[in-house]
C-alpha atoms as a PDB file:
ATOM      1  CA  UNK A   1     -29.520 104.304  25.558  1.00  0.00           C
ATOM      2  CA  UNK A   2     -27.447 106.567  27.525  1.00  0.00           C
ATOM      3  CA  UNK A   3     -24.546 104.628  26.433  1.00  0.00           C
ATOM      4  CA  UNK A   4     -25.416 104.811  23.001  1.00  0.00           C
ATOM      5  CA  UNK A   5     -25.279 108.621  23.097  1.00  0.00           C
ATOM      6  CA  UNK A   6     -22.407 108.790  24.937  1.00  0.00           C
ATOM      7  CA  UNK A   7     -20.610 106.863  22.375  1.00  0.00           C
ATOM      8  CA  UNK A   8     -21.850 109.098  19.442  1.00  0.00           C
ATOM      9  CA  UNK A   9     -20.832 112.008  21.567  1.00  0.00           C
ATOM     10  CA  UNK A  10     -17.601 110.993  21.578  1.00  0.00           C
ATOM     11  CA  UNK A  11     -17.487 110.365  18.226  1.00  0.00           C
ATOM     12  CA  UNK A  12     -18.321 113.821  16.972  1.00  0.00           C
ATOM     13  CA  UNK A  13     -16.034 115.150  19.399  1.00  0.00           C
ATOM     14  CA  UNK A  14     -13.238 113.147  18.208  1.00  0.00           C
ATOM     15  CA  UNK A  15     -14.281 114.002  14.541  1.00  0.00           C
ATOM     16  CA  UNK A  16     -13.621 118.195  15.077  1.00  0.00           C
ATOM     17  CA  UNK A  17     -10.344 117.717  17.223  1.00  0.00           C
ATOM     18  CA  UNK A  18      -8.984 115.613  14.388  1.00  0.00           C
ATOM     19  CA  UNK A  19     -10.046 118.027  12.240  1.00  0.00           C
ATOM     20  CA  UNK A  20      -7.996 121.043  13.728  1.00  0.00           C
ATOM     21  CA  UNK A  21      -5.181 118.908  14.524  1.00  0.00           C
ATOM     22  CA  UNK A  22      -4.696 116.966  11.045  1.00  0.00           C
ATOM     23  CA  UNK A  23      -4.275 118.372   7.703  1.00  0.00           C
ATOM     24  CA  UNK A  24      -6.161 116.543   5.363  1.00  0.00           C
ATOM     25  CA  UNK A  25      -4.192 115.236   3.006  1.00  0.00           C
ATOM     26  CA  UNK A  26      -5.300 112.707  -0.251  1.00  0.00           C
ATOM     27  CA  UNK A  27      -6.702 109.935   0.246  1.00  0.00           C
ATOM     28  CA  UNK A  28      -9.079 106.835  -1.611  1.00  0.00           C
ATOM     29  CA  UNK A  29     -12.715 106.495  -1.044  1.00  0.00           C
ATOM     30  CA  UNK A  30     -14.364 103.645  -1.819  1.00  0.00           C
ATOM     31  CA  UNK A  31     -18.078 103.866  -2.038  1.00  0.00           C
ATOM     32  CA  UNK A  32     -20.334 101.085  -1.495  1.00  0.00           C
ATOM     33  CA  UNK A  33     -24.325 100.811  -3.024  1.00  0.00           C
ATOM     34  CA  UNK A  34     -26.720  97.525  -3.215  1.00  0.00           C
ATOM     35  CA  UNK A  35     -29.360  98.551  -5.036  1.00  0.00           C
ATOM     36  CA  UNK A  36     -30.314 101.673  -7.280  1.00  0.00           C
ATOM     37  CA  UNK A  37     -34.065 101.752  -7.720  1.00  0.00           C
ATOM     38  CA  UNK A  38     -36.982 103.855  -7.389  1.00  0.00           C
ATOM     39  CA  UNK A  39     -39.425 100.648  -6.466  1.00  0.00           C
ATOM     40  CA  UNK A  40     -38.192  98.007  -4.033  1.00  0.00           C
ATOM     41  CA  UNK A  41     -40.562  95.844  -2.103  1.00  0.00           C
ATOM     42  CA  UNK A  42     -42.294  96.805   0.726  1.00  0.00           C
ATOM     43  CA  UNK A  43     -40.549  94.242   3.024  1.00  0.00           C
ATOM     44  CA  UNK A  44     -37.521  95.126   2.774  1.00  0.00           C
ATOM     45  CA  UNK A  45     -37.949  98.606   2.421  1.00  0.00           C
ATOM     46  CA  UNK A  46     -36.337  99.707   5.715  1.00  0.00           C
ATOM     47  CA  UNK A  47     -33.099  97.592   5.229  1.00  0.00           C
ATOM     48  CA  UNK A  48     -31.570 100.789   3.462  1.00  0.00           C
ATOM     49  CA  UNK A  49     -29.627  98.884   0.966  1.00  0.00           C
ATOM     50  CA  UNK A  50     -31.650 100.983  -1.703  1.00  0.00           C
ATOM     51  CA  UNK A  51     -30.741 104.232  -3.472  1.00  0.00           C
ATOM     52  CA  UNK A  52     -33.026 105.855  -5.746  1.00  0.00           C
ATOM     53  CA  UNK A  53     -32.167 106.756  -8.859  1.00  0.00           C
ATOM     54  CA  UNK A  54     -32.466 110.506  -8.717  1.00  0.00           C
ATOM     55  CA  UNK A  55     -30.320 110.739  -6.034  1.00  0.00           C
ATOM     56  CA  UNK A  56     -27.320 108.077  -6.869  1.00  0.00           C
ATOM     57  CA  UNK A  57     -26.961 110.361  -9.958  1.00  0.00           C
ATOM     58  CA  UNK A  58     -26.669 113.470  -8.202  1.00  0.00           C
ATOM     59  CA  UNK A  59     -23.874 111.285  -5.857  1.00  0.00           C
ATOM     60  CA  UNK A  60     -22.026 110.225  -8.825  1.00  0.00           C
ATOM     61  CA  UNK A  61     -22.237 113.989 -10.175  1.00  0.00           C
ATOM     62  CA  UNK A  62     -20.340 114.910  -7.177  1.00  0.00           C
ATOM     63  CA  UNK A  63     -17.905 112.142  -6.851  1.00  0.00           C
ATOM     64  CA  UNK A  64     -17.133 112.428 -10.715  1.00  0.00           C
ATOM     65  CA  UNK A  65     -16.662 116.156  -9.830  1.00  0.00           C
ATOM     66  CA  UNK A  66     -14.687 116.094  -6.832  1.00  0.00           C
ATOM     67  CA  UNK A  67     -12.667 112.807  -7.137  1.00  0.00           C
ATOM     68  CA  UNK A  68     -10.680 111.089  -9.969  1.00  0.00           C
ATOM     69  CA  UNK A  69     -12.126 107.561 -10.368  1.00  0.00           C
ATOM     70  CA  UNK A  70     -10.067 104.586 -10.542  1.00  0.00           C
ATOM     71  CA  UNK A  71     -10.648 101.120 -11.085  1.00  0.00           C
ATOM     72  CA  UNK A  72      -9.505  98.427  -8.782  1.00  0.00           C
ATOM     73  CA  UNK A  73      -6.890  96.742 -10.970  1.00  0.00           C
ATOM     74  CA  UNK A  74      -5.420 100.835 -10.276  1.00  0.00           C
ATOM     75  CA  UNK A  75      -4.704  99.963  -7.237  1.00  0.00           C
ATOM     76  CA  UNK A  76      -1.161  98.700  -7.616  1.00  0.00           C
ATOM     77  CA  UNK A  77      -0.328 102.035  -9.357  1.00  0.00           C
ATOM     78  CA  UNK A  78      -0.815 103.314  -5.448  1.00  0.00           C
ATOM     79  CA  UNK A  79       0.569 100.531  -3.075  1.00  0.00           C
ATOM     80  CA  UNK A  80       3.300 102.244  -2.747  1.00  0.00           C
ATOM     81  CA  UNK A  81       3.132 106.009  -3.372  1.00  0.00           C
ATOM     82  CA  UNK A  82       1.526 108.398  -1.866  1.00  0.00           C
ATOM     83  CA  UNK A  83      -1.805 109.448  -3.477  1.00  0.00           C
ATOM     84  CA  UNK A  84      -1.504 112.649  -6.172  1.00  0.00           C
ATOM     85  CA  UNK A  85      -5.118 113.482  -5.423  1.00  0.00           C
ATOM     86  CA  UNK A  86      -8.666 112.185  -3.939  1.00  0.00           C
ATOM     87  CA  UNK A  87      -9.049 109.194  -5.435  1.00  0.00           C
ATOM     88  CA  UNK A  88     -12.968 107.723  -5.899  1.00  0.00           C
ATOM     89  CA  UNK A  89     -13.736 103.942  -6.492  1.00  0.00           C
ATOM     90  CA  UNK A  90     -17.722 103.136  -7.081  1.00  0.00           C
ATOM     91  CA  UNK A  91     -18.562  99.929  -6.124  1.00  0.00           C
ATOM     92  CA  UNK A  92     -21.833  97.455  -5.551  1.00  0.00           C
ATOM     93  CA  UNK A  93     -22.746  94.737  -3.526  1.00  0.00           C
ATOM     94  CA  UNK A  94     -24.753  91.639  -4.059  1.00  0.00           C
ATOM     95  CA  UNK A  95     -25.911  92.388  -7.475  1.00  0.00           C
ATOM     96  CA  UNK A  96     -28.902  93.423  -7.756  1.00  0.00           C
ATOM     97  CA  UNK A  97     -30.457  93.836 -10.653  1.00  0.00           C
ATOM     98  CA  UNK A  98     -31.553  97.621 -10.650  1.00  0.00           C
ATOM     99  CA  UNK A  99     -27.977  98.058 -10.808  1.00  0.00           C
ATOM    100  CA  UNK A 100     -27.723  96.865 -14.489  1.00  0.00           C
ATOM    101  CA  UNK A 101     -30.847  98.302 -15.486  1.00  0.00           C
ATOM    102  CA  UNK A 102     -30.416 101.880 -13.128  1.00  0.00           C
ATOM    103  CA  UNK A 103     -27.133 102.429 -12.135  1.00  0.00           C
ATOM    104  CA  UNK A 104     -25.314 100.955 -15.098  1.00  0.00           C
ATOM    105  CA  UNK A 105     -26.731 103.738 -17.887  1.00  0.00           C
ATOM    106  CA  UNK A 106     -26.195 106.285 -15.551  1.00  0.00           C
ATOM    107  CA  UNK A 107     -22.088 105.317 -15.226  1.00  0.00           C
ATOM    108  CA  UNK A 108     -21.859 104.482 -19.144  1.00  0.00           C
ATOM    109  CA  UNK A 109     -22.758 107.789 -20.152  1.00  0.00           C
ATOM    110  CA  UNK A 110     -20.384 109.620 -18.195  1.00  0.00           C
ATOM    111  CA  UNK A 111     -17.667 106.369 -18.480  1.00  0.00           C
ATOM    112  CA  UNK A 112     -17.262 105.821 -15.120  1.00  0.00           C
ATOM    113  CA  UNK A 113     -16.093 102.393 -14.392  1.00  0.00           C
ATOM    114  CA  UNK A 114     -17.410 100.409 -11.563  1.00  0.00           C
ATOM    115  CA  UNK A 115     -17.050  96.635  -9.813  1.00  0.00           C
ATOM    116  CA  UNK A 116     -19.887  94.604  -8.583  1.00  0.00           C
ATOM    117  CA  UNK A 117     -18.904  91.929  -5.878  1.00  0.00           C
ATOM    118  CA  UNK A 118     -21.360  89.021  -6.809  1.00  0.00           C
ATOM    119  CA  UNK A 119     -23.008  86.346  -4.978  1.00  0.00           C
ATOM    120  CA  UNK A 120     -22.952  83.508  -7.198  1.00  0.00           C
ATOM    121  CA  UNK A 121     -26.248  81.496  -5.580  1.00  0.00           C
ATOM    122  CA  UNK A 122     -27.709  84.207  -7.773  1.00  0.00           C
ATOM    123  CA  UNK A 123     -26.818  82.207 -10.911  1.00  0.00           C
ATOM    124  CA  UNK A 124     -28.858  79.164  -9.334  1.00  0.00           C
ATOM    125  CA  UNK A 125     -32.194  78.330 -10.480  1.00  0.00           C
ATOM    126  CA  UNK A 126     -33.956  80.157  -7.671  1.00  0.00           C
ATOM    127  CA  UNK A 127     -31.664  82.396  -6.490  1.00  0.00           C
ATOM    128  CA  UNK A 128     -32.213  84.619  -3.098  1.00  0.00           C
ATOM    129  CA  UNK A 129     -30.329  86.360  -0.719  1.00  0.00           C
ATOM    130  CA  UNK A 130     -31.442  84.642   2.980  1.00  0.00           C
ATOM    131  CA  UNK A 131     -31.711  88.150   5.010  1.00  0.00           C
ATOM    132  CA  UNK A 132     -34.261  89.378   2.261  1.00  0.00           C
ATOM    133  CA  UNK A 133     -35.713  85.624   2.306  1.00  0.00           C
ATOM    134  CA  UNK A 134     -36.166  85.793   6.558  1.00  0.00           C
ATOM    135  CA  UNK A 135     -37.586  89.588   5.810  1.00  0.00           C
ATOM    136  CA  UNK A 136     -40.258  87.774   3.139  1.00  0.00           C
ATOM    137  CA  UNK A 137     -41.068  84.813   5.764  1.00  0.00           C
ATOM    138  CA  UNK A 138     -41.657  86.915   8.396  1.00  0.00           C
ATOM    139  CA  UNK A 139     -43.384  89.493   6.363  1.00  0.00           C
ATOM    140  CA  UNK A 140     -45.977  86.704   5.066  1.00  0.00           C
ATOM    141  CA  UNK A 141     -46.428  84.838   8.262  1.00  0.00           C
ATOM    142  CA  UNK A 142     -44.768  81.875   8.172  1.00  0.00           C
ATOM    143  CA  UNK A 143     -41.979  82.146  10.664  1.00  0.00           C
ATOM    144  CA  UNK A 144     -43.990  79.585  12.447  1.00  0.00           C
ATOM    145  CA  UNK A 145     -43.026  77.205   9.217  1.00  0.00           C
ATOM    146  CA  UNK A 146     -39.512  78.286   9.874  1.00  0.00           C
ATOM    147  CA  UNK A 147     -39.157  77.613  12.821  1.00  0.00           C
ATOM    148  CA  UNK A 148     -40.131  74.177  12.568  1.00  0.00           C
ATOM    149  CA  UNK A 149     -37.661  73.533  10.033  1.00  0.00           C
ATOM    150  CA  UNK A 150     -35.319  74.727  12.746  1.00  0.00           C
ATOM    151  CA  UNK A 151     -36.557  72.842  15.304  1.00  0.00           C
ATOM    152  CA  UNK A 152     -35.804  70.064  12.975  1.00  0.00           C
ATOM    153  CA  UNK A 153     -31.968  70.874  12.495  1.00  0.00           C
ATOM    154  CA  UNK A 154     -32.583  71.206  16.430  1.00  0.00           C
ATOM    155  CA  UNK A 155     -32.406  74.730  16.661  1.00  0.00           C
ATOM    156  CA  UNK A 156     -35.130  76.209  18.706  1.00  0.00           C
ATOM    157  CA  UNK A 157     -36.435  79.732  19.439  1.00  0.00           C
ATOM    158  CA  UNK A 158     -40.002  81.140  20.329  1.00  0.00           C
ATOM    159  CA  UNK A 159     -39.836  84.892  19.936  1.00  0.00           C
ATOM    160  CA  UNK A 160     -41.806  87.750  17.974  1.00  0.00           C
ATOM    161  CA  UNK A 161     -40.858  88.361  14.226  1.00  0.00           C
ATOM    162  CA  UNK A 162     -38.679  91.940  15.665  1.00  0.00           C
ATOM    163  CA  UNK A 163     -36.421  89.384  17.585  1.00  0.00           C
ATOM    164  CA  UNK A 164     -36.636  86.734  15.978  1.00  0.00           C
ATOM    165  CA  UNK A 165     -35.151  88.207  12.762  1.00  0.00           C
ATOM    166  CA  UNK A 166     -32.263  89.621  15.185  1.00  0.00           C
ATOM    167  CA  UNK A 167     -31.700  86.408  16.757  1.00  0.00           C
ATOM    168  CA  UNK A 168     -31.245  84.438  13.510  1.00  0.00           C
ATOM    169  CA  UNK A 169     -28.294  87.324  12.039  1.00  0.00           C
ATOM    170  CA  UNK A 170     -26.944  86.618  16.232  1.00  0.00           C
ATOM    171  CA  UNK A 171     -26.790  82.936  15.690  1.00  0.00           C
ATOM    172  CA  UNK A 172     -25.713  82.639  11.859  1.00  0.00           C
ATOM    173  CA  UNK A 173     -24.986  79.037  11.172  1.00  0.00           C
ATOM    174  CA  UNK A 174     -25.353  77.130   8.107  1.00  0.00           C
ATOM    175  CA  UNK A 175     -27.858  74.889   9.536  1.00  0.00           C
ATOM    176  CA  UNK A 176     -30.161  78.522   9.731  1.00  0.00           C
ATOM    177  CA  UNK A 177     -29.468  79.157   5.978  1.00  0.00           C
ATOM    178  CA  UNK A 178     -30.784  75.555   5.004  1.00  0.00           C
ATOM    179  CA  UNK A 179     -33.412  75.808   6.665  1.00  0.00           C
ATOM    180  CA  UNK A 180     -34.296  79.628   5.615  1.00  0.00           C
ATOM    181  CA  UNK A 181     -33.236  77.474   1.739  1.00  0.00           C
ATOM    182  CA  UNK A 182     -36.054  74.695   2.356  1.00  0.00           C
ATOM    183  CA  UNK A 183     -38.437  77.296   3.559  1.00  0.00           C
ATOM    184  CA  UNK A 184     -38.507  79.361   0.567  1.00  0.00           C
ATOM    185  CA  UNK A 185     -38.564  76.679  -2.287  1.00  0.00           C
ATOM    186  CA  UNK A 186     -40.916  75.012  -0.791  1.00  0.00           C
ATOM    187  CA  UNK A 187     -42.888  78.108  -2.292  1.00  0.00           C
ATOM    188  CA  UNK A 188     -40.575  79.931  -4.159  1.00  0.00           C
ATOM    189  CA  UNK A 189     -41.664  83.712  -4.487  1.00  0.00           C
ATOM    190  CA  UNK A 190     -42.070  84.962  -8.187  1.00  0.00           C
ATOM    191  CA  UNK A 191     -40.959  88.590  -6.037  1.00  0.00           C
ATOM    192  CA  UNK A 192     -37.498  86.870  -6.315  1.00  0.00           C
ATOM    193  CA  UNK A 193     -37.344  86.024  -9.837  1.00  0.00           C
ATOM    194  CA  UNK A 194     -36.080  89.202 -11.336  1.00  0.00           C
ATOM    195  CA  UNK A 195     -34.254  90.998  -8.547  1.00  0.00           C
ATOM    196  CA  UNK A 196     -30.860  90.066  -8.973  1.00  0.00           C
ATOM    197  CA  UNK A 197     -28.441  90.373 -12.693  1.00  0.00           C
ATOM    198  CA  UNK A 198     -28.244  87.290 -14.523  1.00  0.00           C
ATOM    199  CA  UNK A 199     -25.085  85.715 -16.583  1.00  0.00           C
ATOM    200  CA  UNK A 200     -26.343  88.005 -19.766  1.00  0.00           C
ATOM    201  CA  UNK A 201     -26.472  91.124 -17.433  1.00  0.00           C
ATOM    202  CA  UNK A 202     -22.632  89.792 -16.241  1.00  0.00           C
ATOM    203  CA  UNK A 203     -21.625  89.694 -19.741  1.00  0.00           C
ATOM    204  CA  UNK A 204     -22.320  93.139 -20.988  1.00  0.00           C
ATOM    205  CA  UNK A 205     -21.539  94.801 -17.757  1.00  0.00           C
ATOM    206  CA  UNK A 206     -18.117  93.451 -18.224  1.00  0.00           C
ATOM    207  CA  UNK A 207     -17.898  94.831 -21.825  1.00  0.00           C
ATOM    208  CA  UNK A 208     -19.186  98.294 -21.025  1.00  0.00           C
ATOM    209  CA  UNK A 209     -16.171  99.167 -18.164  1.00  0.00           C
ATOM    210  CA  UNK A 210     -17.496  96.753 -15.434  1.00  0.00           C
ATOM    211  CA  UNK A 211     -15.641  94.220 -13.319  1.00  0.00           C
ATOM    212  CA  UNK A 212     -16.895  91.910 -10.950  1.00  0.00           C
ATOM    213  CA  UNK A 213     -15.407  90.317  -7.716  1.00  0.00           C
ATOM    214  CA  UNK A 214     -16.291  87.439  -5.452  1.00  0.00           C
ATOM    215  CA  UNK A 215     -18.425  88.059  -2.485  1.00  0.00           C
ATOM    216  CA  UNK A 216     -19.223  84.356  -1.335  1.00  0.00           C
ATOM    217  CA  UNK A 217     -22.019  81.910  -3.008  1.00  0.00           C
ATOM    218  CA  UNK A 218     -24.560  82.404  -0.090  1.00  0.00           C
ATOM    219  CA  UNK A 219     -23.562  85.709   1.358  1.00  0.00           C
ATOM    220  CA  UNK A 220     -22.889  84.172   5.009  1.00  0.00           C
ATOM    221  CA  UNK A 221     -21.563  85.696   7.888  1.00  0.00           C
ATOM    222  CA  UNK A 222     -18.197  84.107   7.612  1.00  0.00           C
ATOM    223  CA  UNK A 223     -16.591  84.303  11.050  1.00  0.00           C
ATOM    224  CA  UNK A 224     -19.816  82.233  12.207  1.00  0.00           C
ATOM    225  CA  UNK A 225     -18.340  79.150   9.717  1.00  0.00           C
ATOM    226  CA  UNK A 226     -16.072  76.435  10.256  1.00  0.00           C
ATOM    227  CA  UNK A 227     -12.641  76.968   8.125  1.00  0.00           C
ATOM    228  CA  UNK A 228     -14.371  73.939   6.143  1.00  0.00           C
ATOM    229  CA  UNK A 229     -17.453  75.756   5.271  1.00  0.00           C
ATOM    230  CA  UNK A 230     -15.636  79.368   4.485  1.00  0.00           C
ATOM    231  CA  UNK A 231     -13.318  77.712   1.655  1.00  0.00           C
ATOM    232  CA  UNK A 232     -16.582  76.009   0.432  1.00  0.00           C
ATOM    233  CA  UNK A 233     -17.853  79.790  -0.284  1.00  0.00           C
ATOM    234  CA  UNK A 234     -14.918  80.701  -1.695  1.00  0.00           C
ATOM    235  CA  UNK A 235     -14.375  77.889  -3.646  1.00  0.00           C
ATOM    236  CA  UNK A 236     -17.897  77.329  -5.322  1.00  0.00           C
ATOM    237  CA  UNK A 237     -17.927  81.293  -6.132  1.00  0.00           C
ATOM    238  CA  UNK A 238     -14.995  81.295  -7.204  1.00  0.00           C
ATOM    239  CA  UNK A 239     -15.607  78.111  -9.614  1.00  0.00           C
ATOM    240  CA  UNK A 240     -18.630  79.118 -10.881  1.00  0.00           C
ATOM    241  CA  UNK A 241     -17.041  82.505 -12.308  1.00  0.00           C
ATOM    242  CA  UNK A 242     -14.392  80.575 -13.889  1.00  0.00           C
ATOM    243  CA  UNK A 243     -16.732  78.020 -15.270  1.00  0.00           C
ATOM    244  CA  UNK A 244     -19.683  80.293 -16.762  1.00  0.00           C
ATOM    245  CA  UNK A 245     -17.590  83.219 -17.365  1.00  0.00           C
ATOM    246  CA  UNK A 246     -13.885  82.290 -18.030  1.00  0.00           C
ATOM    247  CA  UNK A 247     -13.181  85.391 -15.827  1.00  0.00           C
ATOM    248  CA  UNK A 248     -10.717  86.043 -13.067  1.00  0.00           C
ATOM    249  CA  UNK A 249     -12.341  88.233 -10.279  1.00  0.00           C
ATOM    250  CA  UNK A 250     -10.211  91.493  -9.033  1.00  0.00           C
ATOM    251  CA  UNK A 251     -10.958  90.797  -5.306  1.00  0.00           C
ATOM    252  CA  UNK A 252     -12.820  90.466  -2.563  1.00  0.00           C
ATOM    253  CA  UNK A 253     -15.208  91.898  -0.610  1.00  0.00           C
ATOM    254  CA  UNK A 254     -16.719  90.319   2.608  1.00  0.00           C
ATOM    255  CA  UNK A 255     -20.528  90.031   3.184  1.00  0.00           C
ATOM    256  CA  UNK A 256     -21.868  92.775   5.481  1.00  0.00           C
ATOM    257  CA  UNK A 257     -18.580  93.884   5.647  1.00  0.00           C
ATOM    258  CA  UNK A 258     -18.028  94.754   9.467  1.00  0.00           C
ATOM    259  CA  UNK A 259     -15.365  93.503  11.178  1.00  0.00           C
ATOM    260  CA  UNK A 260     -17.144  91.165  13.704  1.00  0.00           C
ATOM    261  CA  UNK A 261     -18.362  89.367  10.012  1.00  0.00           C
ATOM    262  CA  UNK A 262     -14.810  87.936   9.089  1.00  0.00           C
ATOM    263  CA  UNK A 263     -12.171  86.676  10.473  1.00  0.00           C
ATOM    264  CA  UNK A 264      -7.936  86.065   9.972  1.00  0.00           C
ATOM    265  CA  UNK A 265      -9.348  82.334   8.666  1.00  0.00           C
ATOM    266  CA  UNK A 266     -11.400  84.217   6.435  1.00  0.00           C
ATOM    267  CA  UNK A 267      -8.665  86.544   5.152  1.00  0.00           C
ATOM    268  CA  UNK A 268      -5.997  83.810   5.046  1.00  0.00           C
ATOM    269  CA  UNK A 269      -8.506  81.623   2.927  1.00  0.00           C
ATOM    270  CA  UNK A 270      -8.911  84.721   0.141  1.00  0.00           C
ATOM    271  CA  UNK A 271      -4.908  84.699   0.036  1.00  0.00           C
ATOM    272  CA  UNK A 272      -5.044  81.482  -0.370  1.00  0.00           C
ATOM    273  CA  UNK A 273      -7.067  81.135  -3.451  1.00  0.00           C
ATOM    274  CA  UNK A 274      -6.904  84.464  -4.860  1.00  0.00           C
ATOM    275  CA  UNK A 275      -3.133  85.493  -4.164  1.00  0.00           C
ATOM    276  CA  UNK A 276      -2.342  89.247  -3.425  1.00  0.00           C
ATOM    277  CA  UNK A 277      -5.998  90.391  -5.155  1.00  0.00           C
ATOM    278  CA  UNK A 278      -7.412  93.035  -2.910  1.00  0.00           C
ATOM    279  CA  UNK A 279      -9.715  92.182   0.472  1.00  0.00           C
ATOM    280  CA  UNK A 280     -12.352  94.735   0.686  1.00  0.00           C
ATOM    281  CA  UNK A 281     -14.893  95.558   4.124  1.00  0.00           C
ATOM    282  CA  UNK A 282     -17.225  98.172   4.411  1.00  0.00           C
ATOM    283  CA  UNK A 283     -17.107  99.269   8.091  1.00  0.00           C
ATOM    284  CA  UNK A 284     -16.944 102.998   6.998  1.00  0.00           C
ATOM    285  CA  UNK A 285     -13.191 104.552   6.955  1.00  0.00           C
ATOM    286  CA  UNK A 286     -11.126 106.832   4.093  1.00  0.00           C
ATOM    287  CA  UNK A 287      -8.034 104.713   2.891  1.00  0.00           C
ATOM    288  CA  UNK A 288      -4.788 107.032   3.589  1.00  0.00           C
ATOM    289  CA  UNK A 289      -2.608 104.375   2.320  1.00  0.00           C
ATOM    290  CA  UNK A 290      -3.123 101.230   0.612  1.00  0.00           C
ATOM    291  CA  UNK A 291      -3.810  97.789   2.811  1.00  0.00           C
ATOM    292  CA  UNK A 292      -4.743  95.106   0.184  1.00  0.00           C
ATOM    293  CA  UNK A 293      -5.501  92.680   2.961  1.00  0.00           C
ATOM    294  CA  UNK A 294      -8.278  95.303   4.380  1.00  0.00           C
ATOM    295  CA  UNK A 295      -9.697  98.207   1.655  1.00  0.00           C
ATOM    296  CA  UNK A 296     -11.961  99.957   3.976  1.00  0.00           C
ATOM    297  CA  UNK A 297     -15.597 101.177   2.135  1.00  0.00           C
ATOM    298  CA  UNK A 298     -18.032 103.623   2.600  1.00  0.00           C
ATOM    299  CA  UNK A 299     -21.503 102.800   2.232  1.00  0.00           C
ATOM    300  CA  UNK A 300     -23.891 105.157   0.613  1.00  0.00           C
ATOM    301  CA  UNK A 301     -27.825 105.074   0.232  1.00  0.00           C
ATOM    302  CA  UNK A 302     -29.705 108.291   0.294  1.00  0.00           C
ATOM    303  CA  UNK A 303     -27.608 110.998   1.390  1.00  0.00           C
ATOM    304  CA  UNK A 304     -27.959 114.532  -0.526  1.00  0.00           C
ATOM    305  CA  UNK A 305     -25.190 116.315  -1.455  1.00  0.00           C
ATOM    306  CA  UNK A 306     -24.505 118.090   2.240  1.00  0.00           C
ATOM    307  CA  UNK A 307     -24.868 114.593   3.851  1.00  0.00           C
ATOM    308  CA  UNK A 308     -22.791 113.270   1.103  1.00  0.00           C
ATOM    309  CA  UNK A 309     -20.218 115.818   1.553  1.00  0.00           C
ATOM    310  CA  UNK A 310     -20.202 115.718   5.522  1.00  0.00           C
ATOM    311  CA  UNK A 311     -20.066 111.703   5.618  1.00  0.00           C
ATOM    312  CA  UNK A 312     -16.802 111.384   3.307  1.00  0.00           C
ATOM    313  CA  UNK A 313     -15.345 114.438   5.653  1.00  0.00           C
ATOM    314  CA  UNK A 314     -16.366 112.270   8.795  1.00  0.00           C
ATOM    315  CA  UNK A 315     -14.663 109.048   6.615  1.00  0.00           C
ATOM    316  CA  UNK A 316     -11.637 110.293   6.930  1.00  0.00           C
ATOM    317  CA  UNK A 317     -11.093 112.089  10.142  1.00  0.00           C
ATOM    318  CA  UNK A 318     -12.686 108.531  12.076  1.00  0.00           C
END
């Protein structure tokens, strides 16, 4: 604890003295939602990957106001240049599906164009995303069934649902995911069935000033995989876009997005099969100049306009 406040302490201190001794100067923000909805389910209410409606509008108010929005097929323009102004790119994660049906009217009436980076297990029959699935097993008391399903890849823990959900995003393998898989078709939850954009939703988002980009097919933590099993993400997302859509993603953008959650095998595998298309994390950080092999992000969720204002100031001086 003391640590902990240390750290943020030093933080904020570094923050003001690189405010007096820096100029700011232009610079690219790239702002990073989930989900844009004013009713999310109860059990995963505290994983603040939700932004309600009200407020995302009053964020994109201010970042249409204050920044000129780009796409990310822009970029290129600024690889080598300095930046003429603060430049804004809106992005979204996952893709959920209050996005289409929240976000998406909000950004077509003021023609602001956006990119979704898209799990493509959500284009399965029974798609799910397997930290919302662990939420929804532990939330409806069957860890225990869980756990035997681990115990039967030979995995083995005994701990309260708190640490237990901690423990699983500690020891990410794919064994965890199958089993988290089996758990929830064995029942699948009709809470899942409409949470995430479909192929149609895909279709007209990407005729009303949307693009989309890869972010894995099972949105794993990808330094915890083999090199075998991290091209298999890539390579199944990346064929299933090219299959069902005939479309050619602008980049990519790693799941959770921290850097302890990828890797150089992760980053060389992206180069690999999507050439000199842009590498996106979300770890929190203004982009002064262009790095297509790491784009930092800023994620957003319910800050007001002060908040809003403070945490792209912070963004840049970190």
């Amino acid at each position: 604890m003391l640590y902990s406040k240390s750290l943020k302490l030093l933080n904020e201190l570094k923050f003001y003295y690189n405010r007096i001794r820096y100029k700011k100067k232009p610079a690219l923000y790239i702002f990073c939602y989930h989900e844009v909805s004013d009713n999310f389910p109860d059990f995963i209410s505290d994983m603040s990957i939700c932004t309600k409606i009200d407020i995302f509008k009053k964020q994109i108010e201010y970042i249409s106001n204050n920044f000129k929005i780009i796409t990310i097929n822009d970029l290129n323009c600024y690889s080598n240049r300095p930046f003429d102004s603060d430049l804004a790119i809106i992005t979204f994660d996952d893709g959920f599906k209050g996005v289409y049906d929240n976000a998406f009217p909000i950004l077509k009436k003021k023609g602001i164009p956006a990119t979704i980076f898209y799990s493509s297990i959500f284009l399965e029959d029974k798609p799910f995303l397997w930290p919302i699935a662990l939420r929804y097993i532990i939330k409806t008391g069957n860890e225990e069934k869980l756990m035997k399903l681990f115990s039967d890849k030979g995995i083995y823990i005994n701990s309260v649902p708190e640490v237990f959900r901690k423990w699983v995003f500690a020891n990410y393998s794919m064994d965890i995911y199958k089993a988290i898989h089996d758990c929830i078709n064995e029942d699948y939850p009709k809470v899942f069935d409409n949470m995430f954009i479909n192929i149609d939703n895909i279709k007209d988002l990407l005729d009303n000033n949307f693009s989309f980009g890869l972010h894995t097919h099972t949105h794993p933590r990808m330094s915890f995989l083999s090199i075998e099993e991290q091209e298999y993400e890539i390579i199944y997302c990346l064929n299933k876009f090219n299959s069902l859509l005939k479309y050619s993603p602008v980049g990519w953008a790693h799941p959770f997005g921290k850097k302890v959650d990828y890797n150089q095998n992760t980053i060389n595998l992206v180069k690999k099969y999507l050439g000199n298309k842009p590498i996106f994390s979300c770890y929190g950080a203004a982009n002064k100049k262009i790095n297509f092999e790491d784009v930092k992000r800023i994620a957003l969720k319910n800050e007001n306009q002060q908040l809003l204002k403070l945490k792209i100031l912070k963004n840049y001086y970190s």
